[in-house]
C-alpha atoms as a PDB file:
ATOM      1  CA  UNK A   1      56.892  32.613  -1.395  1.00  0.00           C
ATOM      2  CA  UNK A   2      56.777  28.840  -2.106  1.00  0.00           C
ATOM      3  CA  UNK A   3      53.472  28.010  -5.071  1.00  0.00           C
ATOM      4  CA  UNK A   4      50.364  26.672  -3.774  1.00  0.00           C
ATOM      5  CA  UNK A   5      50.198  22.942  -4.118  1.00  0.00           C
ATOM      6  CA  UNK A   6      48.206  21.587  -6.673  1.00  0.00           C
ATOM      7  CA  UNK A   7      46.514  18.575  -7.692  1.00  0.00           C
ATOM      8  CA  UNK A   8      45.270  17.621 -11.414  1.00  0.00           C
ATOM      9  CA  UNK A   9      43.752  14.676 -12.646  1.00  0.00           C
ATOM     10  CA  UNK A  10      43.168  13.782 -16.047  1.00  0.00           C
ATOM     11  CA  UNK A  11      42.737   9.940 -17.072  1.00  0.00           C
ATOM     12  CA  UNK A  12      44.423   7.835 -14.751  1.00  0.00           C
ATOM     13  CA  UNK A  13      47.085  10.042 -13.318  1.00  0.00           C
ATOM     14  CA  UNK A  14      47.070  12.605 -10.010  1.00  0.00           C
ATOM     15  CA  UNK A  15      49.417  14.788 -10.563  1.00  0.00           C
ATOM     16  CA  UNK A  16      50.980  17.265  -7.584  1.00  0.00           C
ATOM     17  CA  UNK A  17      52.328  20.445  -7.717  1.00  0.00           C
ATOM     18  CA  UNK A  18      53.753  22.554  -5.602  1.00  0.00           C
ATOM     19  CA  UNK A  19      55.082  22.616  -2.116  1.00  0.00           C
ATOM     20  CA  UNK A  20      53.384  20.778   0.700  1.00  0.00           C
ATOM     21  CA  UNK A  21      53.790  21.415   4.279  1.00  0.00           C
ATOM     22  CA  UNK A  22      52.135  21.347   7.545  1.00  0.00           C
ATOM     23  CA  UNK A  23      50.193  23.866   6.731  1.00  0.00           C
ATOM     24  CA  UNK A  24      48.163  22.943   3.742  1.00  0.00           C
ATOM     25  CA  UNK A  25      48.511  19.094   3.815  1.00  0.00           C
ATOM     26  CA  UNK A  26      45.413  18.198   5.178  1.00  0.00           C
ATOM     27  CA  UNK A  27      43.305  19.875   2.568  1.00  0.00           C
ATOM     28  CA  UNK A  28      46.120  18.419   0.123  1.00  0.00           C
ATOM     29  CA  UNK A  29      45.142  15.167   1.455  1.00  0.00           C
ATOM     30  CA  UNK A  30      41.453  15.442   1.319  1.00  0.00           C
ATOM     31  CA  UNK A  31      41.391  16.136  -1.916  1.00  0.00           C
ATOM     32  CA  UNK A  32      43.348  13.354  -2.973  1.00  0.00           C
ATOM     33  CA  UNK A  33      41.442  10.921  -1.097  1.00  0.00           C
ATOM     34  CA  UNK A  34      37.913  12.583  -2.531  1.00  0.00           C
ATOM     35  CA  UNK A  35      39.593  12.070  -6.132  1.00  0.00           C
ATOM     36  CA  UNK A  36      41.241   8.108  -5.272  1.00  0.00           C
ATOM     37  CA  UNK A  37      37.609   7.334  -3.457  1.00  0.00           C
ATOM     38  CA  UNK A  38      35.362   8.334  -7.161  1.00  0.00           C
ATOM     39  CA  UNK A  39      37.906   6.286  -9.428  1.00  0.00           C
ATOM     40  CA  UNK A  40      37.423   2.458  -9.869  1.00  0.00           C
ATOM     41  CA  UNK A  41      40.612   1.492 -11.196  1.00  0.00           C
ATOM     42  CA  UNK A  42      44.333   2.185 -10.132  1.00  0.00           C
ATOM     43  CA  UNK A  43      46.118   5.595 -10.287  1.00  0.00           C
ATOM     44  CA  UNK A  44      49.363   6.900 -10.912  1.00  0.00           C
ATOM     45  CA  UNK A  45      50.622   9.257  -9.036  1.00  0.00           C
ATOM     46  CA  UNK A  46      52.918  11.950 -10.326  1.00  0.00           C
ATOM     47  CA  UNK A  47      55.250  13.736  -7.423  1.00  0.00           C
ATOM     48  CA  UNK A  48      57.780  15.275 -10.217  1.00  0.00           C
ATOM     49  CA  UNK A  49      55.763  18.506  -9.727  1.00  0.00           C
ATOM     50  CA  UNK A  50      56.154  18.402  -5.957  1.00  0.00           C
ATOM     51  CA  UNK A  51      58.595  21.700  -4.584  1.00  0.00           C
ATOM     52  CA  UNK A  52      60.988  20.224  -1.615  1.00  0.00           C
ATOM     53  CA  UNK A  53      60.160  17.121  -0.278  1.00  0.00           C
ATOM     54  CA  UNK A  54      58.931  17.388   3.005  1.00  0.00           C
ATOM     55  CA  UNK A  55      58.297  13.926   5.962  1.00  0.00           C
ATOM     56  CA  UNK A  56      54.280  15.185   5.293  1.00  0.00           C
ATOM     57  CA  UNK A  57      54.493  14.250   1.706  1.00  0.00           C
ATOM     58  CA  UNK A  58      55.677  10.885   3.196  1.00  0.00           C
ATOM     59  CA  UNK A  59      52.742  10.908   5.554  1.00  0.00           C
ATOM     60  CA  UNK A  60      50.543  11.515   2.233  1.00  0.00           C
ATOM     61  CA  UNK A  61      51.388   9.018   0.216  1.00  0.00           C
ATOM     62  CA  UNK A  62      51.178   6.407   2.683  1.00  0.00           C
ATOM     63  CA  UNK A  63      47.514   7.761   3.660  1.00  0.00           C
ATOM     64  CA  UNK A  64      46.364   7.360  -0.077  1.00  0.00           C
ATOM     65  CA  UNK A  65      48.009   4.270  -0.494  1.00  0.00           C
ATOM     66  CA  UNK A  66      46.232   2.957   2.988  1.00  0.00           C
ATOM     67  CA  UNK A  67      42.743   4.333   1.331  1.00  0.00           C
ATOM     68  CA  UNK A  68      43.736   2.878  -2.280  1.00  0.00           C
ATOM     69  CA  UNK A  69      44.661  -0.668  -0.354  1.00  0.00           C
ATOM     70  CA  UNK A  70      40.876  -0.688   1.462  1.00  0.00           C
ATOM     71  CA  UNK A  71      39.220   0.171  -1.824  1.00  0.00           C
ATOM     72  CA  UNK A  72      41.574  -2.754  -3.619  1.00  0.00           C
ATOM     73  CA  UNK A  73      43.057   0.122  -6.239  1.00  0.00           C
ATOM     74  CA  UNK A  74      46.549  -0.083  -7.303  1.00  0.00           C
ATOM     75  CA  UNK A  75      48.358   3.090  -6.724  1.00  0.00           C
ATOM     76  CA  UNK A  76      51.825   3.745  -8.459  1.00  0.00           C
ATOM     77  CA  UNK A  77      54.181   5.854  -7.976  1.00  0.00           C
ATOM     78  CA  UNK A  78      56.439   8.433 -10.506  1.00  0.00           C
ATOM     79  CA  UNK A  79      58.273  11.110 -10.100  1.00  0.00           C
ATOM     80  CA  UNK A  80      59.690  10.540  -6.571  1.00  0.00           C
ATOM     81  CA  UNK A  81      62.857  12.202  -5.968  1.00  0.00           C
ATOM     82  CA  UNK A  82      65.949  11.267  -4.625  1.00  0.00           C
ATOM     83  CA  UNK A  83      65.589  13.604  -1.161  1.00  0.00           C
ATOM     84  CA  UNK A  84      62.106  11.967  -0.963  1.00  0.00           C
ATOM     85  CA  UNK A  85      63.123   8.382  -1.473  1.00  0.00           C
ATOM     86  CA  UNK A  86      66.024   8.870   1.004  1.00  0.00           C
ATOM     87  CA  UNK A  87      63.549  10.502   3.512  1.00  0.00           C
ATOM     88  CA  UNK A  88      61.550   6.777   3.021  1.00  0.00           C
ATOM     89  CA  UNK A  89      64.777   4.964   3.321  1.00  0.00           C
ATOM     90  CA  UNK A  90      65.750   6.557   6.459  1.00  0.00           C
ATOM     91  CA  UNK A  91      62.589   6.375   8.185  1.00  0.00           C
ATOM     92  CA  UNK A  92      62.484   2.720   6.790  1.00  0.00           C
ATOM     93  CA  UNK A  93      58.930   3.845   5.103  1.00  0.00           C
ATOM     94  CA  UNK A  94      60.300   2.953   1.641  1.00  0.00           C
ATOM     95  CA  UNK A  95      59.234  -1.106   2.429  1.00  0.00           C
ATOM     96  CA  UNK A  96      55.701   0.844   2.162  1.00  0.00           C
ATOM     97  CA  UNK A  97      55.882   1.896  -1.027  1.00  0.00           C
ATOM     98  CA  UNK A  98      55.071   0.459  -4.124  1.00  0.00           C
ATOM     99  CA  UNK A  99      58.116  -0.695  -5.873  1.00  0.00           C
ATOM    100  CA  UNK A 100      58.181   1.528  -8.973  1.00  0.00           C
ATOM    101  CA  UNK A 101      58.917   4.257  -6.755  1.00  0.00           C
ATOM    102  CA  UNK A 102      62.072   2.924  -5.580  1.00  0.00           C
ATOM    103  CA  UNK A 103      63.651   2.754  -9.042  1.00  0.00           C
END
């Protein structure tokens, strides 16, 4: 059985752990946009914790960074891993994403 996905936030960084999937993004997601929505500033957020990289973590990331973008908060990226940055390259998402992440 794969863990739970998790998120923690302490300071300025959202961490994930755990494996997302169709199943459990959605709360996954609402979470994160609950936490983005009650900071002021920007966030980093941490995917080294993330389990196998999935096209729904994809679909996350580009829904906080949508919400981030309306609220004018700088989101940044660490911890993205190489199946999950070639999932954004060949779905041509990685233009989307903040540059850090690319490195």
């Amino acid at each position: 059985m794969s863990p739970e996905p998790r998120l923690t936030f302490t300071g300025d960084r959202l961490s994930i752990t755990g494996d997302i999937n169709p199943d459990n993004v959605v709360a996954i997601r609402n979470e994160g946009e609950r936490l983005i929505a009650s900071q002021q500033q920007g966030l980093v957020i941490d995917l080294s914790g993330l389990g196998a990289a999935h096209s729904v973590v994809l679909s996350l990331v580009l829904c906080w960074l949508r919400l981030a973008g309306s609220r004018h908060q700088a989101l940044h990226l660490e911890g993205m891993g190489d199946r999950l940055r070639s999932l954004a390259a060949l779905s041509g998402l990685d233009k989307h994403l903040p540059e850090q992440s690319r490195s």
